[in-house]
C-alpha atoms as a PDB file:
ATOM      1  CA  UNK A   1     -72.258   2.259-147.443  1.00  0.00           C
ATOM      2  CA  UNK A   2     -74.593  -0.541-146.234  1.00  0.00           C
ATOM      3  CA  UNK A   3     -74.109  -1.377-142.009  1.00  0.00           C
ATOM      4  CA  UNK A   4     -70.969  -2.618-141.207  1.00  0.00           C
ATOM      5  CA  UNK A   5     -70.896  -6.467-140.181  1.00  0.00           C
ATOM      6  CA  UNK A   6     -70.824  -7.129-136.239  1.00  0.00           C
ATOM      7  CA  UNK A   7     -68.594  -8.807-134.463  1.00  0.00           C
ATOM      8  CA  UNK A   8     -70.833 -11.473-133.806  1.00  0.00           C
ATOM      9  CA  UNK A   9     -71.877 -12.173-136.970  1.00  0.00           C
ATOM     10  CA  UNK A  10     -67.845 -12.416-138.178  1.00  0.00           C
ATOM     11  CA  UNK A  11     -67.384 -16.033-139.245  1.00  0.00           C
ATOM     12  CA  UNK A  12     -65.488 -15.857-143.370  1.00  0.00           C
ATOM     13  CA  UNK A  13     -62.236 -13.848-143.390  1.00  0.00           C
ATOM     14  CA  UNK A  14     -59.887 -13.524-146.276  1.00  0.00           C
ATOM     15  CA  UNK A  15     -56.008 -12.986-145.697  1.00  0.00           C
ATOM     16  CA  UNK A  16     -54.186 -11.419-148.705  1.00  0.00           C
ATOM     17  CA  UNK A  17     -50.790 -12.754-149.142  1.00  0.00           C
ATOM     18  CA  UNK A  18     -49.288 -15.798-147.580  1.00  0.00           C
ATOM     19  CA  UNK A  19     -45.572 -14.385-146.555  1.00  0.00           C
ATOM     20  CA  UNK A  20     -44.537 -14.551-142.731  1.00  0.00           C
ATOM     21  CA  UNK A  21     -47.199 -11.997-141.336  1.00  0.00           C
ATOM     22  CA  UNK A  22     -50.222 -13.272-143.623  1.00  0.00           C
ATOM     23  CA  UNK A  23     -49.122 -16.925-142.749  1.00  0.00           C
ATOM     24  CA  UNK A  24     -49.181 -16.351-139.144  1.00  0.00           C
ATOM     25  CA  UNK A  25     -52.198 -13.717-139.061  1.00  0.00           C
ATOM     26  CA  UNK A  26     -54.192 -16.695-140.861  1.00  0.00           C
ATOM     27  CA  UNK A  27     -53.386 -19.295-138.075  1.00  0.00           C
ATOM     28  CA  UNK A  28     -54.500 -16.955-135.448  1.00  0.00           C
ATOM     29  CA  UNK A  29     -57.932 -16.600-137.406  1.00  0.00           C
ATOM     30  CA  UNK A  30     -58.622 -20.390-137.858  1.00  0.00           C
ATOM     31  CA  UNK A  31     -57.527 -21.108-134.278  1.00  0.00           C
ATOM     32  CA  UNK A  32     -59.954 -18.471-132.876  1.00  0.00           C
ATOM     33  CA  UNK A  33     -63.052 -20.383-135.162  1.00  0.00           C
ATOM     34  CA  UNK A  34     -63.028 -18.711-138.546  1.00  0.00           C
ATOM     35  CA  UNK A  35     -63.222 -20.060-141.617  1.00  0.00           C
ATOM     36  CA  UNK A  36     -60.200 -17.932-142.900  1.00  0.00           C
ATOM     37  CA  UNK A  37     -59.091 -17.672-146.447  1.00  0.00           C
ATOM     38  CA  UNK A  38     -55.510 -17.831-147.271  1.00  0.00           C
ATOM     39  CA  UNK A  39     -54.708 -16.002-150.413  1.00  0.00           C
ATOM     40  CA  UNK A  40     -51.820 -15.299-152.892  1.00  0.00           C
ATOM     41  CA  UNK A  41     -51.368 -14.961-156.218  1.00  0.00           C
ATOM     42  CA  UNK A  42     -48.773 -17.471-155.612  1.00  0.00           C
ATOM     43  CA  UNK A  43     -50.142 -20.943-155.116  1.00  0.00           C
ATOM     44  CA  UNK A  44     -46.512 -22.577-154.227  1.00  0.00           C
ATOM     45  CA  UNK A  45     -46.028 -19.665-151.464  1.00  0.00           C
ATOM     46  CA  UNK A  46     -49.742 -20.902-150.206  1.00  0.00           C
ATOM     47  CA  UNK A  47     -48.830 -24.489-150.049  1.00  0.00           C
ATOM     48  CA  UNK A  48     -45.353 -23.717-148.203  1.00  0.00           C
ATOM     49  CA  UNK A  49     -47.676 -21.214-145.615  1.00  0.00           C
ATOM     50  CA  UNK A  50     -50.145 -24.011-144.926  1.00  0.00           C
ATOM     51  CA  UNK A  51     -47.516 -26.227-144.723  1.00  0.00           C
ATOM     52  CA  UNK A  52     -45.191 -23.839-142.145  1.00  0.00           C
ATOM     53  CA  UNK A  53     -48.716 -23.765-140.132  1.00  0.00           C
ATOM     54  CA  UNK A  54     -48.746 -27.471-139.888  1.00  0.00           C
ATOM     55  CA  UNK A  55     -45.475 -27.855-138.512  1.00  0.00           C
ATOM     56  CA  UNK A  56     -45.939 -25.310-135.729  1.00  0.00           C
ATOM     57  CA  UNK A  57     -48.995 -26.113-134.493  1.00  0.00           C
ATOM     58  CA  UNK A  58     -48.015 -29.876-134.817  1.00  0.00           C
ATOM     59  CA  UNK A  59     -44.580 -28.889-132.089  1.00  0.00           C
ATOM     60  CA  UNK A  60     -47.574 -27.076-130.008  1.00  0.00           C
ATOM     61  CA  UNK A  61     -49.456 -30.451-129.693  1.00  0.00           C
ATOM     62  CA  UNK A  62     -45.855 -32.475-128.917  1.00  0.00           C
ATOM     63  CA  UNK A  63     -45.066 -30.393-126.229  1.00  0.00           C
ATOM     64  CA  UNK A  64     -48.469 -30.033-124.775  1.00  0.00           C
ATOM     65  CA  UNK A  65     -49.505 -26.273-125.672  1.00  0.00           C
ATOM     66  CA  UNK A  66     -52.409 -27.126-127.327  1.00  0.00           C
ATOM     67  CA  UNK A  67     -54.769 -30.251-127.807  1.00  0.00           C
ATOM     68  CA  UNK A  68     -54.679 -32.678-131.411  1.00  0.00           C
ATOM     69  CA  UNK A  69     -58.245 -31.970-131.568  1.00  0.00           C
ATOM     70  CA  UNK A  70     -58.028 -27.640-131.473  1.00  0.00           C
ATOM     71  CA  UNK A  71     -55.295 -28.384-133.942  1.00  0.00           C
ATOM     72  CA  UNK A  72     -57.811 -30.585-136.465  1.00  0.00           C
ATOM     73  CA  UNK A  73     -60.292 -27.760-136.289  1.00  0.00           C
ATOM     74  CA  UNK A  74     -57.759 -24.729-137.079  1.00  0.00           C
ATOM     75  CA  UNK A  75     -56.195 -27.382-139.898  1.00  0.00           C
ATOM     76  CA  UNK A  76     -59.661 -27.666-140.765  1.00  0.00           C
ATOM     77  CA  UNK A  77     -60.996 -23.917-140.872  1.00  0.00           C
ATOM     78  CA  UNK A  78     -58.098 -23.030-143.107  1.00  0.00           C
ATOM     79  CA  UNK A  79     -59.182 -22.700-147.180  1.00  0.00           C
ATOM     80  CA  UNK A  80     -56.062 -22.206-149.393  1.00  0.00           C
ATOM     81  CA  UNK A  81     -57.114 -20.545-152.706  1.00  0.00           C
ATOM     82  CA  UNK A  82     -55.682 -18.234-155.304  1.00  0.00           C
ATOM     83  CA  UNK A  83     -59.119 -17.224-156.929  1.00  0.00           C
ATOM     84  CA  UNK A  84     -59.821 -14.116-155.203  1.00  0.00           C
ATOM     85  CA  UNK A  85     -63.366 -13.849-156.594  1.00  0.00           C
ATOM     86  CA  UNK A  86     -64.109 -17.071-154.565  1.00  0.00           C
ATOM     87  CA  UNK A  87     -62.322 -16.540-151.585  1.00  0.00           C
ATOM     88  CA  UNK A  88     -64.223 -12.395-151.163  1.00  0.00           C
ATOM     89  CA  UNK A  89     -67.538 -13.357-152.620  1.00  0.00           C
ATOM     90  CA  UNK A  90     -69.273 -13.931-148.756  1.00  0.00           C
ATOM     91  CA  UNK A  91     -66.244 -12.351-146.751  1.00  0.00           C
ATOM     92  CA  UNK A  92     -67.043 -10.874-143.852  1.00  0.00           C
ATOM     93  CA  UNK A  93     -63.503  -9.521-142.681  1.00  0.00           C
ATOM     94  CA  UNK A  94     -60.613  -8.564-145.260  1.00  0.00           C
ATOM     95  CA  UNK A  95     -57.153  -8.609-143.589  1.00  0.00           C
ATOM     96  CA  UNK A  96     -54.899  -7.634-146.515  1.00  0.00           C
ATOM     97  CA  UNK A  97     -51.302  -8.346-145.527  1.00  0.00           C
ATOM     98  CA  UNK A  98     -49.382  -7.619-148.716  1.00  0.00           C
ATOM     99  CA  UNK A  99     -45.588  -5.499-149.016  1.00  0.00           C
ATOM    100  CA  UNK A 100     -45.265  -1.986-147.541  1.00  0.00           C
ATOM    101  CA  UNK A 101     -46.541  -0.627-150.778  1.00  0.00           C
ATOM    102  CA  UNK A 102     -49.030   1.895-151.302  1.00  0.00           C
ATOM    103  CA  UNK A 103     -49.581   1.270-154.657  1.00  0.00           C
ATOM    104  CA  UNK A 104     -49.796  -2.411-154.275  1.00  0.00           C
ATOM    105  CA  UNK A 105     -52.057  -2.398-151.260  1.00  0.00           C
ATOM    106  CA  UNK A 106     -54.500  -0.061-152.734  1.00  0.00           C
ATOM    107  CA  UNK A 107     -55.032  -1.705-156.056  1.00  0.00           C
ATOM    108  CA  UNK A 108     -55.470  -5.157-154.284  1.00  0.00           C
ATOM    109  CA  UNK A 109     -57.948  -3.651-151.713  1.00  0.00           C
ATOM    110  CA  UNK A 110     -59.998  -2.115-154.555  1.00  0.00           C
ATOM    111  CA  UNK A 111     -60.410  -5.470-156.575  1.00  0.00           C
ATOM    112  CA  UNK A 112     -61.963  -6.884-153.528  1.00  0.00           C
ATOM    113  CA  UNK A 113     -63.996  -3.938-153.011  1.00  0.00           C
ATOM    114  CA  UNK A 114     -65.447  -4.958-155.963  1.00  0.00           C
ATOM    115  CA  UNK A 115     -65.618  -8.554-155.387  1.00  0.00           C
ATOM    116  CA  UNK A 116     -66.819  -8.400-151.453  1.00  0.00           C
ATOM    117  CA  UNK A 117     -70.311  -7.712-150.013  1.00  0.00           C
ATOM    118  CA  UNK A 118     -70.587  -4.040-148.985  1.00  0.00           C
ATOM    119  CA  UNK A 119     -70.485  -4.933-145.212  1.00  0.00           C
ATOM    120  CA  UNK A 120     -67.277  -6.230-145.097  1.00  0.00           C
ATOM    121  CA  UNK A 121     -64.575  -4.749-143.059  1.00  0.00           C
ATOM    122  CA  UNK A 122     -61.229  -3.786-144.987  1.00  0.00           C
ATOM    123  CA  UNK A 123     -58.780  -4.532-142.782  1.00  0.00           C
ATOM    124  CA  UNK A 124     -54.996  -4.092-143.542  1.00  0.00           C
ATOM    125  CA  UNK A 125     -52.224  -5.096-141.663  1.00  0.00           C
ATOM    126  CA  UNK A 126     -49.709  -1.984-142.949  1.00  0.00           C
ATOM    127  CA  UNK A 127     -47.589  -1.204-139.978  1.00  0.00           C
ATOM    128  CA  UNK A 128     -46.699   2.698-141.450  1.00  0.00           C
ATOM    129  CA  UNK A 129     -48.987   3.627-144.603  1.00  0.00           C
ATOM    130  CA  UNK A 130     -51.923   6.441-143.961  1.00  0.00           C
ATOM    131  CA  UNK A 131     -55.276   4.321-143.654  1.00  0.00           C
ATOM    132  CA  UNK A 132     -57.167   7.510-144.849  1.00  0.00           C
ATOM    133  CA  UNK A 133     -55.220   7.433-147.967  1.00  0.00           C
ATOM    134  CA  UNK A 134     -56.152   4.172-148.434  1.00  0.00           C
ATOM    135  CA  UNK A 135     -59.847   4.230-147.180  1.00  0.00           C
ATOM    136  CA  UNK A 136     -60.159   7.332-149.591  1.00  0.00           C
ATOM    137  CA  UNK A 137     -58.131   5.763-153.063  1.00  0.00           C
ATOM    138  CA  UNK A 138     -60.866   3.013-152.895  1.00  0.00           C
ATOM    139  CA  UNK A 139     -63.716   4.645-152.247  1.00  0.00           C
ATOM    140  CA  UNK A 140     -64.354   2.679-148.591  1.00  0.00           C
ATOM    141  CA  UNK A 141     -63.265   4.729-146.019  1.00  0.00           C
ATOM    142  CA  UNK A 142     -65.543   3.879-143.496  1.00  0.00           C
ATOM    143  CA  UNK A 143     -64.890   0.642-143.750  1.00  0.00           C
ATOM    144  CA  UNK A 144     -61.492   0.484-144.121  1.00  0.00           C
ATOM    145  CA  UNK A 145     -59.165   0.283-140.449  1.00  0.00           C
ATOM    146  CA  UNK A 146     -55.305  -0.556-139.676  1.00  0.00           C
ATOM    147  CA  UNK A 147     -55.505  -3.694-138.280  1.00  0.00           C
ATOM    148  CA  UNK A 148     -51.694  -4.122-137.262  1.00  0.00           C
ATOM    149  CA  UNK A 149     -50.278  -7.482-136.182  1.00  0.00           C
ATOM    150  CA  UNK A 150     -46.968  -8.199-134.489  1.00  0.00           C
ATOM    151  CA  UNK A 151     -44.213 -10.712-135.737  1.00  0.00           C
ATOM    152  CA  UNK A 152     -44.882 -14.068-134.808  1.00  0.00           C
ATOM    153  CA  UNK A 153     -48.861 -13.193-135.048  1.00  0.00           C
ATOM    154  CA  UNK A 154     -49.476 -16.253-133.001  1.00  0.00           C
ATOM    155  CA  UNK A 155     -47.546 -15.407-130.590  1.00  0.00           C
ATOM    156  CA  UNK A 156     -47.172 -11.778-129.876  1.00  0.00           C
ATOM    157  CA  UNK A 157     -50.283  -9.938-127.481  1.00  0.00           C
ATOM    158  CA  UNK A 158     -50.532  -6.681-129.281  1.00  0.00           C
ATOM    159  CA  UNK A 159     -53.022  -5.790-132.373  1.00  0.00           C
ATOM    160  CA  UNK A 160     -52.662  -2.009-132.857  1.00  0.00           C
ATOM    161  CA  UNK A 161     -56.326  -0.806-134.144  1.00  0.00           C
ATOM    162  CA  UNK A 162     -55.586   2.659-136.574  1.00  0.00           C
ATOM    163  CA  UNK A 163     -58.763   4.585-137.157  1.00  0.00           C
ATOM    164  CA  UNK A 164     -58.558   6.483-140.422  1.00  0.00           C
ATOM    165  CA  UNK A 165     -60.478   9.453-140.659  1.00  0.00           C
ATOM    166  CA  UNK A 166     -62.657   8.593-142.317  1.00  0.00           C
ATOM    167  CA  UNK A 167     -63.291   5.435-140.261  1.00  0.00           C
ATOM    168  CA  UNK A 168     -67.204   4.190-139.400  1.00  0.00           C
ATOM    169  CA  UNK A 169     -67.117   3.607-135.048  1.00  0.00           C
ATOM    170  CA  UNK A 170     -68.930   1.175-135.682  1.00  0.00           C
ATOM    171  CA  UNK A 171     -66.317  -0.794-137.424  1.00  0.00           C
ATOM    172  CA  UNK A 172     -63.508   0.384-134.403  1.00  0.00           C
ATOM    173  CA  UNK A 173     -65.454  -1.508-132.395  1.00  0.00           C
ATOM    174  CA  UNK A 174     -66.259  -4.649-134.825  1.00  0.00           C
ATOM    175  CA  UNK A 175     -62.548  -4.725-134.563  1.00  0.00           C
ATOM    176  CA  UNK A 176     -61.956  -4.349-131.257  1.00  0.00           C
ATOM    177  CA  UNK A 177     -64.321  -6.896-130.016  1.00  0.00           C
ATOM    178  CA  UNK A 178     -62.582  -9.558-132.567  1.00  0.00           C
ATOM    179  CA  UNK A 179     -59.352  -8.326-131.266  1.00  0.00           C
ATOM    180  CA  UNK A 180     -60.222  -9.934-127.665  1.00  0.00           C
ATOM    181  CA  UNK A 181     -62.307 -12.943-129.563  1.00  0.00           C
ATOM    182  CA  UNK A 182     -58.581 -14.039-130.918  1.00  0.00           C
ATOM    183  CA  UNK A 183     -56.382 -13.183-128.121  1.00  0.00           C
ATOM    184  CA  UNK A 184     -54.949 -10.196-128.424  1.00  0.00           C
ATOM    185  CA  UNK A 185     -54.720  -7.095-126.484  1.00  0.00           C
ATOM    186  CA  UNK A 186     -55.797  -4.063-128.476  1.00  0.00           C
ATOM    187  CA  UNK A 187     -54.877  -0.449-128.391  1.00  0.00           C
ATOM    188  CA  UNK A 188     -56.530   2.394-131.404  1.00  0.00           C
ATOM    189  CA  UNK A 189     -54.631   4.788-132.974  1.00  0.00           C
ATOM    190  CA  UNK A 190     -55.364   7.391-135.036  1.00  0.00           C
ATOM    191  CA  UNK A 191     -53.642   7.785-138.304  1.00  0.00           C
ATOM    192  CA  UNK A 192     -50.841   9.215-138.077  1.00  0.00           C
ATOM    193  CA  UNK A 193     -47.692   7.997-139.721  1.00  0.00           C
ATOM    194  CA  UNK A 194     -45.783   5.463-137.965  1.00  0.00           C
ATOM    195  CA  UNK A 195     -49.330   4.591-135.623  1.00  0.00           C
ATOM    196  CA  UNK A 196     -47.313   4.543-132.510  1.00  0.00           C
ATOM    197  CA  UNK A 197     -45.638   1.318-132.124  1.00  0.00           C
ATOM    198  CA  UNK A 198     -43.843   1.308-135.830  1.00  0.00           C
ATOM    199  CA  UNK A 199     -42.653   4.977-135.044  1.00  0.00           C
ATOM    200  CA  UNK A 200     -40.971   4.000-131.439  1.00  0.00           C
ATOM    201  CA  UNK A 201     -39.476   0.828-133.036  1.00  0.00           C
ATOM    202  CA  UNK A 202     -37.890   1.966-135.653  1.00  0.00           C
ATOM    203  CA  UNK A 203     -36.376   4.983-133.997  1.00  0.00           C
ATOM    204  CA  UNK A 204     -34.614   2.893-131.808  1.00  0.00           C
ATOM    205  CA  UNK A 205     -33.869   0.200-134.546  1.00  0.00           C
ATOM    206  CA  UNK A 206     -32.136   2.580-136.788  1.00  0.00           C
ATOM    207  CA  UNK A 207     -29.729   4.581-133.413  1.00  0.00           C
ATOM    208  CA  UNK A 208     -29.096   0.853-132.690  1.00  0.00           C
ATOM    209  CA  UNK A 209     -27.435   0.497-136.493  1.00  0.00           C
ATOM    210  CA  UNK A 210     -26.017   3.521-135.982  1.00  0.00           C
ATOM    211  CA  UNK A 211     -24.449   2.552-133.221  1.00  0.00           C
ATOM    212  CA  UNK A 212     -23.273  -0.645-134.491  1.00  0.00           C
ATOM    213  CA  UNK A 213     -21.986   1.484-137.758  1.00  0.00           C
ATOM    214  CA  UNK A 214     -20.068   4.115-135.408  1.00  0.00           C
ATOM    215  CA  UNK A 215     -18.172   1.188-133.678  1.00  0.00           C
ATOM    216  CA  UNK A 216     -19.835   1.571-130.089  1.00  0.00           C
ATOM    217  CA  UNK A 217     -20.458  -1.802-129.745  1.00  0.00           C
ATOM    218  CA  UNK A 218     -21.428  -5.334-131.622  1.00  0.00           C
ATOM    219  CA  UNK A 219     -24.332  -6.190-132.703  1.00  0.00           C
ATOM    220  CA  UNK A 220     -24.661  -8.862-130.192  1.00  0.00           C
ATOM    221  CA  UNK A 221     -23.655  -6.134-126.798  1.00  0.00           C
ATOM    222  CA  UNK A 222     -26.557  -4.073-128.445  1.00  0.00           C
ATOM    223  CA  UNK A 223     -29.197  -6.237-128.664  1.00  0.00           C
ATOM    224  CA  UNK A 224     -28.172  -7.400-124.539  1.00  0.00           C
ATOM    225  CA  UNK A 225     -28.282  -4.077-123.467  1.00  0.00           C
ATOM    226  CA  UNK A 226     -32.098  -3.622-124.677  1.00  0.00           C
ATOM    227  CA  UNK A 227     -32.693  -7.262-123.344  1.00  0.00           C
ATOM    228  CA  UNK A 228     -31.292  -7.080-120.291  1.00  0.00           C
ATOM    229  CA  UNK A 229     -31.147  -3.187-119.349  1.00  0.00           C
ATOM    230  CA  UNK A 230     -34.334  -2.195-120.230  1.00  0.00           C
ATOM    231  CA  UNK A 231     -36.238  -5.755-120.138  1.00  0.00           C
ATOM    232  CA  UNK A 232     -37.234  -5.870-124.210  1.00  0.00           C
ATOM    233  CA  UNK A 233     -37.883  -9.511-125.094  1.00  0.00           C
ATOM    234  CA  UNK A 234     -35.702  -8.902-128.072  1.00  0.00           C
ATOM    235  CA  UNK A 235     -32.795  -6.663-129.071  1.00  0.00           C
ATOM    236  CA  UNK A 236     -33.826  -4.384-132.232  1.00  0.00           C
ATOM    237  CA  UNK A 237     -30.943  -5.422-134.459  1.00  0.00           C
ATOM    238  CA  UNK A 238     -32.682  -9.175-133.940  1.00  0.00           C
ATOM    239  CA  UNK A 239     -35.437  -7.716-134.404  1.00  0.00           C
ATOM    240  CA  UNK A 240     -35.030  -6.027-137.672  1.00  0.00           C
ATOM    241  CA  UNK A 241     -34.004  -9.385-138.984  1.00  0.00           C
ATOM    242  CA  UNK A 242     -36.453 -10.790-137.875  1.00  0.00           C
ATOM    243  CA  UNK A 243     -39.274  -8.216-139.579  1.00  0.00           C
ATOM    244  CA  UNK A 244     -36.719  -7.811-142.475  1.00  0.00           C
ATOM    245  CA  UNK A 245     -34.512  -5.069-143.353  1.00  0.00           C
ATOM    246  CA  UNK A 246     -36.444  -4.225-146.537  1.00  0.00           C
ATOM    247  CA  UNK A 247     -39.214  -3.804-144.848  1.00  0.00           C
ATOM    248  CA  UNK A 248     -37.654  -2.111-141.879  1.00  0.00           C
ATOM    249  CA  UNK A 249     -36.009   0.397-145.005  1.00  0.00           C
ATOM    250  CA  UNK A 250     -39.648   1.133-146.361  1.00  0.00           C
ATOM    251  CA  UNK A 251     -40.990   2.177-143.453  1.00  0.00           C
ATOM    252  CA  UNK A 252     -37.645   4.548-142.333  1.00  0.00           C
ATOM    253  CA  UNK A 253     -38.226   6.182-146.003  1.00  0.00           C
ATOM    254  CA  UNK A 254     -41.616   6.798-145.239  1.00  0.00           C
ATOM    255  CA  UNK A 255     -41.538   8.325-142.012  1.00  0.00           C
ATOM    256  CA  UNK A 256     -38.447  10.519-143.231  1.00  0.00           C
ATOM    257  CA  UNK A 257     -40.660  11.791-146.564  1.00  0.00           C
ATOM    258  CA  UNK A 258     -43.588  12.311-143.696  1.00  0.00           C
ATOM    259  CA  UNK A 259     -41.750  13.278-140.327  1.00  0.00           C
ATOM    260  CA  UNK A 260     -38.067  14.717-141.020  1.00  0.00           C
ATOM    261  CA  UNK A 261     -34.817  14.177-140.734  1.00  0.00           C
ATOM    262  CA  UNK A 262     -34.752  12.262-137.046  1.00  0.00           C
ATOM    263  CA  UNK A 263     -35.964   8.680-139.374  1.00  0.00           C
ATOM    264  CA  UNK A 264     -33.667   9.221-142.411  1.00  0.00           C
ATOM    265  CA  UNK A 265     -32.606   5.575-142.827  1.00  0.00           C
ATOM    266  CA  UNK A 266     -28.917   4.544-141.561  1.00  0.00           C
ATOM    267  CA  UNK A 267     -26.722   4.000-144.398  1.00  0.00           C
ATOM    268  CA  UNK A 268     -25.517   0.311-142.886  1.00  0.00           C
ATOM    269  CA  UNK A 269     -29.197  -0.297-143.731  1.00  0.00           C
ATOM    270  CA  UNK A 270     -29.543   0.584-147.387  1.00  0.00           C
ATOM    271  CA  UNK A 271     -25.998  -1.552-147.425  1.00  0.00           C
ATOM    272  CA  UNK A 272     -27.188  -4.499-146.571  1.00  0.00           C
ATOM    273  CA  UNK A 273     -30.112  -4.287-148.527  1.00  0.00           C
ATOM    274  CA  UNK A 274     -28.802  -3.696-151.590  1.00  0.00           C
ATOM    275  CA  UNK A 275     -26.383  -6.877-150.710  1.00  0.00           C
ATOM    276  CA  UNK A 276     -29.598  -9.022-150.523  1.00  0.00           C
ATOM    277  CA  UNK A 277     -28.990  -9.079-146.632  1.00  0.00           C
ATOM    278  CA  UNK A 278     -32.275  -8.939-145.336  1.00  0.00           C
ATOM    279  CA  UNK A 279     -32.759 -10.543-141.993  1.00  0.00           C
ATOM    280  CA  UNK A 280     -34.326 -13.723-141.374  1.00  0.00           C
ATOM    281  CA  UNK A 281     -36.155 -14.618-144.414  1.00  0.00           C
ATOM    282  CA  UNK A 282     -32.436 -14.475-146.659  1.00  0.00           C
ATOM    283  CA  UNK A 283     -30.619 -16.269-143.535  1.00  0.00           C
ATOM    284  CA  UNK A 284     -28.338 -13.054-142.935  1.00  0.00           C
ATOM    285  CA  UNK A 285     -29.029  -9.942-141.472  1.00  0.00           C
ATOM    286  CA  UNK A 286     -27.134  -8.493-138.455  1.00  0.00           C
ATOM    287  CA  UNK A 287     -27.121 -12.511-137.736  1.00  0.00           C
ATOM    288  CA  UNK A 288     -26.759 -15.423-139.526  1.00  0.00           C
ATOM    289  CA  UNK A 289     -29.928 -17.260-139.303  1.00  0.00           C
ATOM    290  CA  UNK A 290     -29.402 -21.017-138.804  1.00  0.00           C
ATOM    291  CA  UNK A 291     -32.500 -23.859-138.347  1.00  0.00           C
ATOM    292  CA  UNK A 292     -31.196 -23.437-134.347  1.00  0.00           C
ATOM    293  CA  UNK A 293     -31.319 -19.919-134.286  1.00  0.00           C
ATOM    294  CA  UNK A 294     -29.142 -16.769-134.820  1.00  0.00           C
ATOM    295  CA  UNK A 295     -25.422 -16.728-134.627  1.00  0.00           C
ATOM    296  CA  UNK A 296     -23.650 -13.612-134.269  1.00  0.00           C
ATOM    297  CA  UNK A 297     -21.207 -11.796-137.072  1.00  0.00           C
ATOM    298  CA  UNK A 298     -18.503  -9.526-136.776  1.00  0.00           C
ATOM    299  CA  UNK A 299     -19.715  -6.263-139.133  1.00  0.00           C
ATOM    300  CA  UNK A 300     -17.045  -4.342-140.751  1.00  0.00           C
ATOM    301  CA  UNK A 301     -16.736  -0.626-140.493  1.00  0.00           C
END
């Protein structure tokens, strides 16, 4: 492998797939100076991304968090495209932010391995799958890292760094110095599965649907008791609709295949998934989403 790009010389990124997380992991790129790449194969789910951006960083300038003219230049630094050849032929920094897929992740990553220069940094924003696997099925290892974003991306502090092991230092701390560039707080973590934050999370996501399954309490009490008990920001039945359920599924069956039997997925869970109830993103979860927020629903037994 040629020398890793440094942090200082980071200015083209490329962010595959323009769903919630690669929507808001773009706006945090463009508002920290890059010129930053939005890709999907989907050029209607682009346009409704950039659009979504718009609007939120147009209510940041109405109520004063952030000047018209910062919002011009992160409007302006942000390149919709669907031709991934164009987008990955000067890249500097890859942030692929596709489905919790193996497959799917490593066959994207490897068509821009062959489309990017051979310094740039493979970043992907999988918040369970191995990075060695992935550094190793295509053929990059050292410059592939986790780079693992929180839901909203422009909101939450935390980017957990996961160093495969196969992972070039020299691109840990590429990473970690564009971590603090665009405002996060970073942490590394080796690969193991479930990094750390994804395997706390969803261990107490999935004994909070148990819990709610069992009868101990709604879904509503449970989420309070994490809010105001232990000070979380957010109860993790909210949560989980607010990641998504199917997501929140792939990554229990993952960590069960990988851990044991402690993360073998709730069966309220696989319920509501195969009823299309995903969270957020389907407008019904443990909540029904509405445009002012979620409303609470009584949950059969």
């Amino acid at each position: 492998m040629s020398e890793s790009v440094q942090a200082s010389d980071v200015r083209r990124v490329v962010v595959l797939g323009a769903g919630t997380m690669g929507q808001g992991i773009a706006q945090v790129m463009a508002q920290a100076g890059y010129v930053t790449h939005l890709y999907d194969v989907d050029a209607a789910r682009i346009g409704r991304a950039i659009e979504s951006i718009k609007q939120a960083t147009d209510r940041l300038v109405q109520k004063g968090k952030m000047l018209n003219e910062a919002r011009s230049e992160l409007i302006g630094a942000l390149v919709p495209t669907s031709d991934l050849a164009q987008a990955c032929s000067d890249v500097d920094l890859v942030i692929e932010s596709a489905p919790e897929q193996m497959e799917l992740k490593v066959g994207l990553l490897r068509e821009v391995k062959a489309l990017a220069p051979e310094r740039a940094i493979l970043g992907t924003n999988t918040s369970s799958l191995s990075i060695t696997e992935i550094g190793t099925r295509t053929a990059a290892a050292a410059r592939t890292i986790g780079l693992h974003f929180f839901n909203p991306p422009p909101v939450m502090e935390l980017l957990e760094v996961v160093r495969g092991l196969g992972t070039d230092e020299g691109v840990v701390a590429t990473s970690l110095a564009i971590a603090k560039r665009i405002g996060k707080t970073p942490i590394v973590v080796n690969d193991m599965p479930g990094f750390a934050t994804s395997r706390l999370g969803v261990v107490i996501g999935a004994e909070a649907m148990r819990m709610l399954e069992s009868g101990v309490a709604s879904a509503e009490d449970i989420d309070r008791a994490m809010e105001l008990g232990y000070r979380h920001p957010m109860g993790p039945l909210k949560l989980t609709d607010l990641v998504g359920l199917d997501v929140r599924l792939m990554i229990l069956e993952h960590l069960h295949r990988e851990i044991g039997e402690q993360f073998r997925p709730p069966a309220i869970l696989r319920q509501m998934v195969r009823a299309g109830r995903l969270g957020k993103k389907s407008g019904e979860g443990f909540y029904r989403w509405t445009e002012s927020g979620p409303v609470p629903i009584a949950h059969k037994r």
